[in-house]
Protein backbone atom coordinates (compact mmCIF):
# COMPACT_ATOMS: atom_id res chain seq x y z
CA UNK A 1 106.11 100.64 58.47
CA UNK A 2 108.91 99.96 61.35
CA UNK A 3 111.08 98.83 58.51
CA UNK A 4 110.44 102.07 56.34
CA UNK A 5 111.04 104.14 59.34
CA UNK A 6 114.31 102.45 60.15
CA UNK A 7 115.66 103.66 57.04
CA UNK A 8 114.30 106.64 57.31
CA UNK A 9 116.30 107.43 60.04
CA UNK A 10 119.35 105.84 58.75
CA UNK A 11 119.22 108.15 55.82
CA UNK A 12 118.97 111.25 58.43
CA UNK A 13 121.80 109.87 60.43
CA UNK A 14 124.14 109.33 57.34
CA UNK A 15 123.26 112.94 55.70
CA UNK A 16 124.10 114.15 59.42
CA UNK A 17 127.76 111.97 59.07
CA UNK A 18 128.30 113.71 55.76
CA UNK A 19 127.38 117.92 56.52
CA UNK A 20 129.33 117.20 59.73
CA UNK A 21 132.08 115.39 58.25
CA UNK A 22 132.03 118.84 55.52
CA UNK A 23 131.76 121.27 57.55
CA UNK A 24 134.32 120.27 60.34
CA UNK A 25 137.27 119.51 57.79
CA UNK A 26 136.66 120.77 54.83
CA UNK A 27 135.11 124.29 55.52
CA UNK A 28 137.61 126.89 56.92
CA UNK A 29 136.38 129.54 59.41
CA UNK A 30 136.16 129.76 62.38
CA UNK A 31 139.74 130.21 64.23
CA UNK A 32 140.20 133.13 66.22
CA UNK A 33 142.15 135.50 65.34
CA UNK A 34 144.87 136.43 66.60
CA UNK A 35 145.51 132.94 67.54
CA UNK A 36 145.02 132.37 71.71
CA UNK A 37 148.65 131.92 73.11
CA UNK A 38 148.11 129.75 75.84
CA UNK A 39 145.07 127.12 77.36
CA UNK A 40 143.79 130.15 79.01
CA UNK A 41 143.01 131.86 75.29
CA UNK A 42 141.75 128.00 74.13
CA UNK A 43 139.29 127.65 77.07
CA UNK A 44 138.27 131.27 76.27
CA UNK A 45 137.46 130.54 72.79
CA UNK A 46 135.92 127.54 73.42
CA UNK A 47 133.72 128.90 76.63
CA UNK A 48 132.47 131.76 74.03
CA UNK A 49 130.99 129.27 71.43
CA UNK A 50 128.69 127.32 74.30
CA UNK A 51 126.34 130.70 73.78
CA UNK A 52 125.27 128.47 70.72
CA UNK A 53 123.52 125.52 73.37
CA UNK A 54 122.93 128.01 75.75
CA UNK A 55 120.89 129.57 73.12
CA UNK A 56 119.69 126.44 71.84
CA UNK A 57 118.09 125.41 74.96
CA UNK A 58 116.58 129.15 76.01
CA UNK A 59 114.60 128.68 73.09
CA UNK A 60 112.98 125.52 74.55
CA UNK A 61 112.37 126.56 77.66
CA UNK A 62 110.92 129.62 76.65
CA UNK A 63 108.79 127.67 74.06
CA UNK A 64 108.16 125.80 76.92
CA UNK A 65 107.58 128.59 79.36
CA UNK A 66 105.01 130.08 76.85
CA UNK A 67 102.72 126.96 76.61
CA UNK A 68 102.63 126.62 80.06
CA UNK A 69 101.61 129.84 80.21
CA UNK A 70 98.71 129.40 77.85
CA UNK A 71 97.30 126.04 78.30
CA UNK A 72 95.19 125.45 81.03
CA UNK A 73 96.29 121.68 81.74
CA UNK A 74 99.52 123.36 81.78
CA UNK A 75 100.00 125.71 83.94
CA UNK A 76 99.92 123.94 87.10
CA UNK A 77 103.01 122.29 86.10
CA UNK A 78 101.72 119.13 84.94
CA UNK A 79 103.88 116.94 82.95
CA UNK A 80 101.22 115.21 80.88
CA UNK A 81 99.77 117.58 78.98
CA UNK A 82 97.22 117.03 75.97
CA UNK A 83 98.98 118.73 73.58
CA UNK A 84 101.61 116.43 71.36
CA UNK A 85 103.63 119.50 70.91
CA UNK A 86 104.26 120.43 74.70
CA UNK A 87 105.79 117.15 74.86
CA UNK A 88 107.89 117.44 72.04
CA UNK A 89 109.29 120.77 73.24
CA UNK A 90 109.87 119.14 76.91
CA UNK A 91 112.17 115.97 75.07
CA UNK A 92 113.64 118.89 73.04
CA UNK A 93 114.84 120.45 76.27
CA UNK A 94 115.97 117.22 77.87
CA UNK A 95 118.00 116.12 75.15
CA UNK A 96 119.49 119.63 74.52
CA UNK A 97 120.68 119.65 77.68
CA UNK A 98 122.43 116.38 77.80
CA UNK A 99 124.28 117.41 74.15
CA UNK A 100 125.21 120.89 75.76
CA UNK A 101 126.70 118.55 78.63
CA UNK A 102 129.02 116.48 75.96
CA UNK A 103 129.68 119.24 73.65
CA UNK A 104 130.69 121.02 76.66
CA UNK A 105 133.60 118.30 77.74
CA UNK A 106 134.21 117.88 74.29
CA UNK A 107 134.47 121.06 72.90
CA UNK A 108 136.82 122.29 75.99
CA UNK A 109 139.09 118.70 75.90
CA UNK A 110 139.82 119.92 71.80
CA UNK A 111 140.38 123.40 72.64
CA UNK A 112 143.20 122.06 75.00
CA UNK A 113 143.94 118.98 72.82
CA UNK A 114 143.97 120.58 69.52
CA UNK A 115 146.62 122.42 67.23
CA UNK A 116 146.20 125.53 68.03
CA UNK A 117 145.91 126.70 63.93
CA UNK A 118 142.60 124.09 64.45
CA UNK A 119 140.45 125.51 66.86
CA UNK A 120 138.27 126.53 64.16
CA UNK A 121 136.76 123.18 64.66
CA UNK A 122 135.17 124.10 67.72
CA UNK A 123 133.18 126.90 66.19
CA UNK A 124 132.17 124.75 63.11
CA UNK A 125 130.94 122.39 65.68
CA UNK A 126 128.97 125.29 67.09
CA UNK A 127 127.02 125.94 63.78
CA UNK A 128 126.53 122.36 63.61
CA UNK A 129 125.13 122.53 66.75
CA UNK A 130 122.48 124.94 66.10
CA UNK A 131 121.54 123.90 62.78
CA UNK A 132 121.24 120.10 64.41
CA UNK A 133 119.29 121.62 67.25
CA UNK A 134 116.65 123.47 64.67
CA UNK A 135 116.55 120.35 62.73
CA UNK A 136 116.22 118.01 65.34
CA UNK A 137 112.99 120.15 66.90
CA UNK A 138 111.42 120.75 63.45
CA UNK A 139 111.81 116.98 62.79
CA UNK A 140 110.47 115.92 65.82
CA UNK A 141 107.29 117.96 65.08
CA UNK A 142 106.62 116.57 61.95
CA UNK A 143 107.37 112.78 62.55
CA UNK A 144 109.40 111.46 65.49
CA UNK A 145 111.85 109.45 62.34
CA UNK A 146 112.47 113.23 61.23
CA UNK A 147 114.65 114.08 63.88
CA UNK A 148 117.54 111.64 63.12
CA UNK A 149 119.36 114.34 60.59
CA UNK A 150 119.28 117.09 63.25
CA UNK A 151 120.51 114.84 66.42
CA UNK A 152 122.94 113.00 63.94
CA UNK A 153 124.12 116.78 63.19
CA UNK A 154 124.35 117.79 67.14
CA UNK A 155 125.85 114.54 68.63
CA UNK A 156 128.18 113.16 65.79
CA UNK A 157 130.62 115.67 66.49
CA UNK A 158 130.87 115.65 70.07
CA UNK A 159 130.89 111.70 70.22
CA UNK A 160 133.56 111.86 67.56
CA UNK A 161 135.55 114.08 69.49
CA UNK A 162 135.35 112.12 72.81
CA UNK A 163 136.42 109.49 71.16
CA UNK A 164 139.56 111.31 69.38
CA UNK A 165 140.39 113.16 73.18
CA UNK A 166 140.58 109.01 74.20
CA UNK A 167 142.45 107.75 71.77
CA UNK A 168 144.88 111.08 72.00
CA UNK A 169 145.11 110.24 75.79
CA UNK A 170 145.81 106.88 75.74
CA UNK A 171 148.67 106.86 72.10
C-alpha cells in the first residue's frame, strides 16, 4: 500500500505542476488596470490579492471555531480531540498559515521584481491559491494521499517564485 500511495501522491503533485504551470503563463487575466506606476501601485496590487489566504484560513478557523463549539472534548481547548476531522481542520490551519507566510514574501518580491505588464501573475497565483487550499482540505478529508494536488497547487507557485526572486537577485 505505501508504494500505491507514493504514486498517488506523485500523480497529485504533477497534475498540481501542470494547472499551475497553465494557469500562471498561459492564462491571461489578472493585471490591473490601469497599470500601477510605481512599487507603491505593485505592493498595492499585490497586498489586495492576500484577501485570498486571509480568506483561506478564516474558513479554518471558523470551521475550527465551530467544532469547538460543539464537541464536548472540545471546548475546553483540548488539542486531542476524538474526532479525525477536528484534526484535519487544525493541520489545515497550520499549514495555511505557513503558505500565506511564503506566498506573502513571494507574491510582494514579484510585484516589485516583475514587468510591470506581468503582475497578472500574482492574481493567477491567488486563484491557485484558493482552489489549492479547497483541494488540499477536501483531500485531506477523504485520504491523507488526497491532498498532494491541492498543496502541490498552493506551494508550487510560491516556491517557484522564491526561487526566480534568487536567481533574479543574484544574475
Amino acid at each position: 500500500m505505501f508504494r500505491q500511495k507514493q504514486f498517488l501522491i506523485l500523480g497529485g503533485m504533477l497534475a498540481a505542476v501542470i494547472v499551475g504551470v497553465v494557469v500562471v503563463f498561459y492564462v491571461q487575466w489578472g493585471a490591473p488596470d490601469p497599470l500601477p506606476a510605481d512599487a507603491g501601485g505593485r505592493l498595492a496590487f499585490a497586498a489586495r490579492w492576500m484577501f485570498v489566504p486571509g480568506l483561506a484560513l478564516l474558513a479554518g478557523i471558523g470551521m475550527t471555531a465551530n467544532q469547538r463549539f460543539l464537541k464536548s472534548d472540545a471546548i475546553d481547548g483540548e488539542r486531542r480531540v476524538e474526532s479525525k476531522s477536528f484534526e484535519i481542520n487544525l493541520r489545515y490551519n497550520q499549514n495555511t498559515l505557513e503558505q500565506l507566510a511564503l506566498a506573502a514574501v513571494a507574491w510582494t518580491g514579484l510585484a516589485l521584481a516583475l514587468p510591470v505588464e506581468q503582475l497578472g501573475i500574482v492574481a493567477r497565483m491567488a486563484v491557485l491559491f484558493g482552489v489549492g487550499r479547497a483541494a488540499f482540505w477536501i483531500g485531506y478529508l477523504y485520504a491523507p494521499w488526497a491532498r498532494a494536488f491541492g498543496m502541490g497547487l498552493t506551494a508550487y507557485p510560491s516556491f517557484a517564485a522564491l526561487a526566480w526572486l534568487a536567481w533574479d537577485a543574484v544574475r
